[in-house]
N, C-alpha and C. Protein backbone atom coordinates (compact mmCIF):
# COMPACT_ATOMS: atom_id res chain seq x y z
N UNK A 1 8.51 -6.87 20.10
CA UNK A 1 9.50 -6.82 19.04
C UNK A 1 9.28 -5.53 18.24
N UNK A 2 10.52 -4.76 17.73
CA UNK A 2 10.40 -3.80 16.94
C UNK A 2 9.98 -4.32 15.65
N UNK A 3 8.99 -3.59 14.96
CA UNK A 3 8.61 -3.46 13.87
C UNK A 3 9.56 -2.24 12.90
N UNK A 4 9.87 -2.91 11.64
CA UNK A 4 10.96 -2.14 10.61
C UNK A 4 10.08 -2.28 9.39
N UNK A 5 9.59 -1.58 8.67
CA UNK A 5 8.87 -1.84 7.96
C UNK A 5 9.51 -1.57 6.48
N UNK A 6 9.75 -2.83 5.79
CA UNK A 6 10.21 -2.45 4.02
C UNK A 6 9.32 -1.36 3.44
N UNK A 7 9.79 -1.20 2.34
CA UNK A 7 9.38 -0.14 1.43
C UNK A 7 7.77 -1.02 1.03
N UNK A 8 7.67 -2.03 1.21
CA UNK A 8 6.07 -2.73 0.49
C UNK A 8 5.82 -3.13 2.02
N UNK A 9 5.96 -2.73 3.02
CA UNK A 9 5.08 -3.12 4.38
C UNK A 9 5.39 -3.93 4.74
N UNK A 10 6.17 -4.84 4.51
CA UNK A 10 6.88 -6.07 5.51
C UNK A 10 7.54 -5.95 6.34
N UNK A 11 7.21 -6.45 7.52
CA UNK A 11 7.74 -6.43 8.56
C UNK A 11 9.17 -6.69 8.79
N UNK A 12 10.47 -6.21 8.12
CA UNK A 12 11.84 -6.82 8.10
C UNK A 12 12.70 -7.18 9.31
N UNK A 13 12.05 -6.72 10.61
CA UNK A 13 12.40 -7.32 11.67
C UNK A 13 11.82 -8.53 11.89
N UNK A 14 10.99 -9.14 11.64
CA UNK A 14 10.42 -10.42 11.07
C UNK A 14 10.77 -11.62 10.23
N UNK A 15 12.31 -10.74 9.36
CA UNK A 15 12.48 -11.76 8.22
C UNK A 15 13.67 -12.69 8.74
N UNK A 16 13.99 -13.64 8.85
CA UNK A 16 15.01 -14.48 9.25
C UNK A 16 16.18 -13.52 8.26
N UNK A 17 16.15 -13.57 7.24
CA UNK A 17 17.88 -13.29 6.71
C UNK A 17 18.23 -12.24 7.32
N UNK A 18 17.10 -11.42 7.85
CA UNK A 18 17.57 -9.67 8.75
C UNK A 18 18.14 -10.33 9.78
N UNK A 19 17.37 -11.04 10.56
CA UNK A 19 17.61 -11.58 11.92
C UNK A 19 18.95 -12.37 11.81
N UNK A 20 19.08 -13.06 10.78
CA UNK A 20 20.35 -13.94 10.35
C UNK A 20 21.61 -13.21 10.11
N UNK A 21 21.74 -11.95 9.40
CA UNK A 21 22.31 -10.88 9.27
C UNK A 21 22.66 -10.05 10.75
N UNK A 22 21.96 -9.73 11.10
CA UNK A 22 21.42 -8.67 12.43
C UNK A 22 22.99 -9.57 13.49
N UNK A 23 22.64 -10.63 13.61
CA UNK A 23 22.69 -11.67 14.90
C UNK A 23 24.13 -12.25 14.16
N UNK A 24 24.65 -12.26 13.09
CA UNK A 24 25.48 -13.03 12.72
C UNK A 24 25.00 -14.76 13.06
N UNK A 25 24.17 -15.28 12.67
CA UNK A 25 23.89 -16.79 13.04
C UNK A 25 23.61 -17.48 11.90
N UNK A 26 24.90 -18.46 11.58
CA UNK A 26 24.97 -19.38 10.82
C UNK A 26 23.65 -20.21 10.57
N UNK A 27 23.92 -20.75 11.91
CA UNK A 27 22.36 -21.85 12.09
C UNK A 27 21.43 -21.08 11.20
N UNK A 28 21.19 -20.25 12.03
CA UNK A 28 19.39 -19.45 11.33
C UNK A 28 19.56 -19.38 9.50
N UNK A 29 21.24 -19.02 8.98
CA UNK A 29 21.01 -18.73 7.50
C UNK A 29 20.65 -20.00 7.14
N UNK A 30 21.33 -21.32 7.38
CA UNK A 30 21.72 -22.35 6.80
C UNK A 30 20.05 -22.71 7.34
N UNK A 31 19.19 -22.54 8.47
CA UNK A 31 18.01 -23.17 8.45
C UNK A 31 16.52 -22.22 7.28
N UNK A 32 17.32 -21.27 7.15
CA UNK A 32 16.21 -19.95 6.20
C UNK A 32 16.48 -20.71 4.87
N UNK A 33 17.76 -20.84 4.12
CA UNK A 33 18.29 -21.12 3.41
C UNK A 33 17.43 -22.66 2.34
N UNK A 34 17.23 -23.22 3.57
CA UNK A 34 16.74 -23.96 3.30
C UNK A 34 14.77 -24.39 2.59
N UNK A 35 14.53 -23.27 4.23
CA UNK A 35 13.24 -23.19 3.97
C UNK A 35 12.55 -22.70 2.78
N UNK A 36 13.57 -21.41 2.64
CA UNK A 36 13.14 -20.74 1.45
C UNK A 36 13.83 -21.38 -0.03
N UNK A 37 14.22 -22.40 -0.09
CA UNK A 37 14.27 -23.19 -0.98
C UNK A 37 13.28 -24.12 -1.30
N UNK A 38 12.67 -24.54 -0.28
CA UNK A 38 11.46 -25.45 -0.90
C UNK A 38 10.49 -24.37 -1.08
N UNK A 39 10.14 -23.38 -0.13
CA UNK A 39 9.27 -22.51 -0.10
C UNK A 39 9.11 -21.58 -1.55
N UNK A 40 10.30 -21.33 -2.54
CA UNK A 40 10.11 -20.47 -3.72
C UNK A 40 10.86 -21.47 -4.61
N UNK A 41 11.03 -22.95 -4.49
CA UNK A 41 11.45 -23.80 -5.66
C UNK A 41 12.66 -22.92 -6.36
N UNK A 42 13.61 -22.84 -5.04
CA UNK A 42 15.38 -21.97 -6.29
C UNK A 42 16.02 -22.77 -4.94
N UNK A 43 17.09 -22.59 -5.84
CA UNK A 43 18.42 -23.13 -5.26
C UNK A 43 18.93 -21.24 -4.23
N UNK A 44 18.63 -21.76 -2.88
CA UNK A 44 19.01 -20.84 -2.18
C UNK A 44 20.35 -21.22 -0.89
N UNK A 45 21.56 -20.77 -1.16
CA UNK A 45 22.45 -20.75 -0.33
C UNK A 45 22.84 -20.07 1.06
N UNK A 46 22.79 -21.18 2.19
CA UNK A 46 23.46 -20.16 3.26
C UNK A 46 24.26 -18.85 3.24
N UNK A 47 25.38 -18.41 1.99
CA UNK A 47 25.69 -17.73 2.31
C UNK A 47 24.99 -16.33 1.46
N UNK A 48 23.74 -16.63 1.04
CA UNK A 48 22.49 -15.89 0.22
C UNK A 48 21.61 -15.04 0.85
N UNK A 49 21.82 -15.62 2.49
CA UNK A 49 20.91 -15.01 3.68
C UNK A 49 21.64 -14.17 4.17
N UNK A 50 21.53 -12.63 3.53
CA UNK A 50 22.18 -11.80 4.01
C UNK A 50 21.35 -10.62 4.06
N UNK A 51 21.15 -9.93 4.68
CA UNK A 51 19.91 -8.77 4.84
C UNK A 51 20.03 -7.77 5.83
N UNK A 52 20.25 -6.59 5.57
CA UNK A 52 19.93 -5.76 6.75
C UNK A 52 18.86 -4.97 6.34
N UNK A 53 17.93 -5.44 5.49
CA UNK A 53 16.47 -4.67 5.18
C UNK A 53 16.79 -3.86 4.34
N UNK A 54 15.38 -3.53 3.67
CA UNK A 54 15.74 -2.84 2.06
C UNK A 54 15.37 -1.20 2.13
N UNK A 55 15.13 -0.65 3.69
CA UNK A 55 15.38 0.82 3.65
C UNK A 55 16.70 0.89 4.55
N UNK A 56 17.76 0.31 5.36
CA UNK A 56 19.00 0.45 6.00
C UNK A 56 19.81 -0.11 4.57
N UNK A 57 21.13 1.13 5.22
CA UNK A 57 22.37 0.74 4.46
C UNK A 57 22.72 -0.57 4.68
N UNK A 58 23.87 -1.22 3.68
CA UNK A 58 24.10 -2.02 3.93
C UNK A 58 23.84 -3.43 3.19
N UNK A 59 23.90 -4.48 3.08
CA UNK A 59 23.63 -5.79 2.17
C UNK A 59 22.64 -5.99 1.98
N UNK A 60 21.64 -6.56 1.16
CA UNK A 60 20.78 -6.80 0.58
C UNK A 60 20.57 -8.77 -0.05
N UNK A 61 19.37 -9.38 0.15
CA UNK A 61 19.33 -10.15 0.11
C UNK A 61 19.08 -9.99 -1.35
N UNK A 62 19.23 -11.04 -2.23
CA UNK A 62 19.17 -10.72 -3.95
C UNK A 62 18.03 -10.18 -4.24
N UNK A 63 16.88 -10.91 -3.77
CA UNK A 63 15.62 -9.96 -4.09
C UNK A 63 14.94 -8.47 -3.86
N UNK A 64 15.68 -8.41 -2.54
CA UNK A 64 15.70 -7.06 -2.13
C UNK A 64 16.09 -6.16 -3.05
N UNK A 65 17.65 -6.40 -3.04
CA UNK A 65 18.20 -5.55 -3.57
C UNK A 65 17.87 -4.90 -5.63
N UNK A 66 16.85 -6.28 -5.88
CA UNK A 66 16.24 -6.16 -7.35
C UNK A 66 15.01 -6.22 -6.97
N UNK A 67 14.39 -5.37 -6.35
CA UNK A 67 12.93 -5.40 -5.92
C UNK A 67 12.20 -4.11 -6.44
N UNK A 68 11.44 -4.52 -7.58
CA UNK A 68 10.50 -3.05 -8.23
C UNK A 68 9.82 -2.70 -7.16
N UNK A 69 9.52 -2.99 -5.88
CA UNK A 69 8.43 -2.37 -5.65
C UNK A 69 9.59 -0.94 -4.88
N UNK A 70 10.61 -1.39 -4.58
CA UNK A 70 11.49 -0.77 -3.42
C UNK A 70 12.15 0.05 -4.83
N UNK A 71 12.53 -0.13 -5.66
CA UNK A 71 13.13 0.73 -7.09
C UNK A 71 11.83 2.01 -7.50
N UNK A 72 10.47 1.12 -7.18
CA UNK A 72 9.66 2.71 -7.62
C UNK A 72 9.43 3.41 -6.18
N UNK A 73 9.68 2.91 -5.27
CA UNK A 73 9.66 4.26 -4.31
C UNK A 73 10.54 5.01 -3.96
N UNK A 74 11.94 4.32 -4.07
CA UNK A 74 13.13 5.01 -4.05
C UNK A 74 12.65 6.20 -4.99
N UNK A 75 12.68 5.61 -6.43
CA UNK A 75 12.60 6.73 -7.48
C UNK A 75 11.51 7.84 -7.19
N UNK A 76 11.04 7.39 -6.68
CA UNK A 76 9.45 8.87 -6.04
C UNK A 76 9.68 9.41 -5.19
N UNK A 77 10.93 8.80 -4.53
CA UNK A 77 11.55 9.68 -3.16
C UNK A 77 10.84 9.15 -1.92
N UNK A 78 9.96 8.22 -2.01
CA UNK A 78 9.30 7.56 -1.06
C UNK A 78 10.32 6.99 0.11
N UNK A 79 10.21 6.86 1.93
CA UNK A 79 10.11 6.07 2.36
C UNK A 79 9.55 4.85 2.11
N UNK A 80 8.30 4.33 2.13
CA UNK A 80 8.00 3.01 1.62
C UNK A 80 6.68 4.00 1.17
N UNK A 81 5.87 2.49 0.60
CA UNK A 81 4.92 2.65 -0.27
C UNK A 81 3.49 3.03 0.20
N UNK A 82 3.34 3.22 1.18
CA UNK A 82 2.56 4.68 2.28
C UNK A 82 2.92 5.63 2.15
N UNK A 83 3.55 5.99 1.79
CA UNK A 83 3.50 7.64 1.17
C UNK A 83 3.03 7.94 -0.18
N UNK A 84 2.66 7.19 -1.17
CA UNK A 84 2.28 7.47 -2.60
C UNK A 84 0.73 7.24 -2.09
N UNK A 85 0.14 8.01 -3.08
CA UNK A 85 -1.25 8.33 -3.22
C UNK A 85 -2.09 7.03 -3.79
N UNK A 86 -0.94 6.27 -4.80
CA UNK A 86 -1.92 5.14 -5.63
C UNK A 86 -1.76 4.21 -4.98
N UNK A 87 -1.20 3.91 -3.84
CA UNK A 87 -0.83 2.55 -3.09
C UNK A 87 -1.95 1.58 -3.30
N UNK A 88 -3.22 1.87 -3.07
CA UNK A 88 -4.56 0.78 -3.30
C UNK A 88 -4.44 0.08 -4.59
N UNK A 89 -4.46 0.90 -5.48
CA UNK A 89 -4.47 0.81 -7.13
C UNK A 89 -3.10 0.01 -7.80
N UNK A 90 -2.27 0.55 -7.16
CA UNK A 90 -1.13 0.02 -7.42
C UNK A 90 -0.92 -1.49 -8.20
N UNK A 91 -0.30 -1.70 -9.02
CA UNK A 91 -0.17 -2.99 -9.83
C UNK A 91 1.20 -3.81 -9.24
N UNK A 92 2.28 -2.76 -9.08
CA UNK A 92 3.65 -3.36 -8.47
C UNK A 92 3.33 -3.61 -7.08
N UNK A 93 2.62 -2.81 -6.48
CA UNK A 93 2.56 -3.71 -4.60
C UNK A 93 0.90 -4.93 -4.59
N UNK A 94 0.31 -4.86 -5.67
CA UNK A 94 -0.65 -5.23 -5.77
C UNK A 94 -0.69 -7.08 -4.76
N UNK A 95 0.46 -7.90 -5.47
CA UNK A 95 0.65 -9.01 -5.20
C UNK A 95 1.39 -9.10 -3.52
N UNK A 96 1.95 -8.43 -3.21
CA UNK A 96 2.46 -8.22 -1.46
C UNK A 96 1.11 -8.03 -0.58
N UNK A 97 0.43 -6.89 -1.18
CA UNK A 97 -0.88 -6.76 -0.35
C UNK A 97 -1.58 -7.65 0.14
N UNK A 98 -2.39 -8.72 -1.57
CA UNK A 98 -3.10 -9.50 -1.52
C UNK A 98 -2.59 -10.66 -0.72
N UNK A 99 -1.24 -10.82 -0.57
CA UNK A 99 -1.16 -12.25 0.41
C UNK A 99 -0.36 -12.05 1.28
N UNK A 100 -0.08 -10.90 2.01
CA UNK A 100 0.20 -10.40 3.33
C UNK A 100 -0.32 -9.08 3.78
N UNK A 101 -1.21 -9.63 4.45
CA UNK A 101 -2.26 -8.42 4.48
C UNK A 101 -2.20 -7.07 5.60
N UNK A 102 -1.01 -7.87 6.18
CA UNK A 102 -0.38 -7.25 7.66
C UNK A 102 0.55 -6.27 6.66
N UNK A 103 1.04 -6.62 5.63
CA UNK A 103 1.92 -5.16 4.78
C UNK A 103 1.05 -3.67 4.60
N UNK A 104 -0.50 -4.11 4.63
CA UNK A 104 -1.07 -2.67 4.36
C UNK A 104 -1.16 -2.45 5.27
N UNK A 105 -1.72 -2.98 6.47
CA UNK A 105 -1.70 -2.54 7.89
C UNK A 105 -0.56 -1.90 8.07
N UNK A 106 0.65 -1.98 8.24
CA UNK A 106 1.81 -1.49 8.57
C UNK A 106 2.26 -0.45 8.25
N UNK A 107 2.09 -0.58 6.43
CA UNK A 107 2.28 0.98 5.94
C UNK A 107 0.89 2.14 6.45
N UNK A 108 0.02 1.76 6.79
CA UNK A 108 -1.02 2.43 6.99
C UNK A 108 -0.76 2.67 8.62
N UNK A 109 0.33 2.57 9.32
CA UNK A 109 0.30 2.59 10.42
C UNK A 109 1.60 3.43 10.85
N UNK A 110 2.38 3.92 9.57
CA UNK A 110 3.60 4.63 9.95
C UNK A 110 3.07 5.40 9.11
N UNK A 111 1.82 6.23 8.78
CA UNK A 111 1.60 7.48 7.79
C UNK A 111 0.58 7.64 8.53
């Protein structure tokens, strides 16, 4: 599988709403939709799963598209957050790191 890596190292070929988006498949939104409703305690709607990843043009899933970590690299001119110097230190990618640990790998793997 291709690896697409967000601006904080996530794998966005990985994420169902890309794949849900990508594929046009109802099923997959209405089954993401769900998951990620018990999974982050919000009221999340099938038609909410919309994503073509937060460095491609194009729709944005709500969080994406209001995502500080992807707003301060834009603003630094960054591809993702492997290209800034403070990435370790960092306070805004701090919480992505610590509990997906495959995000530093990744950015550390396209720089």
């Amino acid at each position: 599988m291709e690896k697409y890596v967000a601006c904080c190292g996530i794998d966005c070929a990985t994420c169902d709403a890309r794949k849900a988006t990508i594929a046009n498949d109802q099923e997959l939104r209405v089954k993401t939709a769900e998951s990620w409703s018990i999974q982050f305690s919000a009221e999340i709607m099938p038609d909410m799963i919309n994503c073509t990843g937060c460095r491609e043009e194009g729709v944005k899933f709500s969080h994406c598209s209001e995502c500080e970590i992807r707003k301060c690299a834009r603003s630094k001119g960054f591809n993702t957050c492997g290209d800034c110097s403070e990435l370790e230190q960092c306070a805004t990618i701090g919480n992505i790191l610590q509990f997906v640990p495959d995000a530093l790998t990744n950015l550390r793997s396209i720089n």
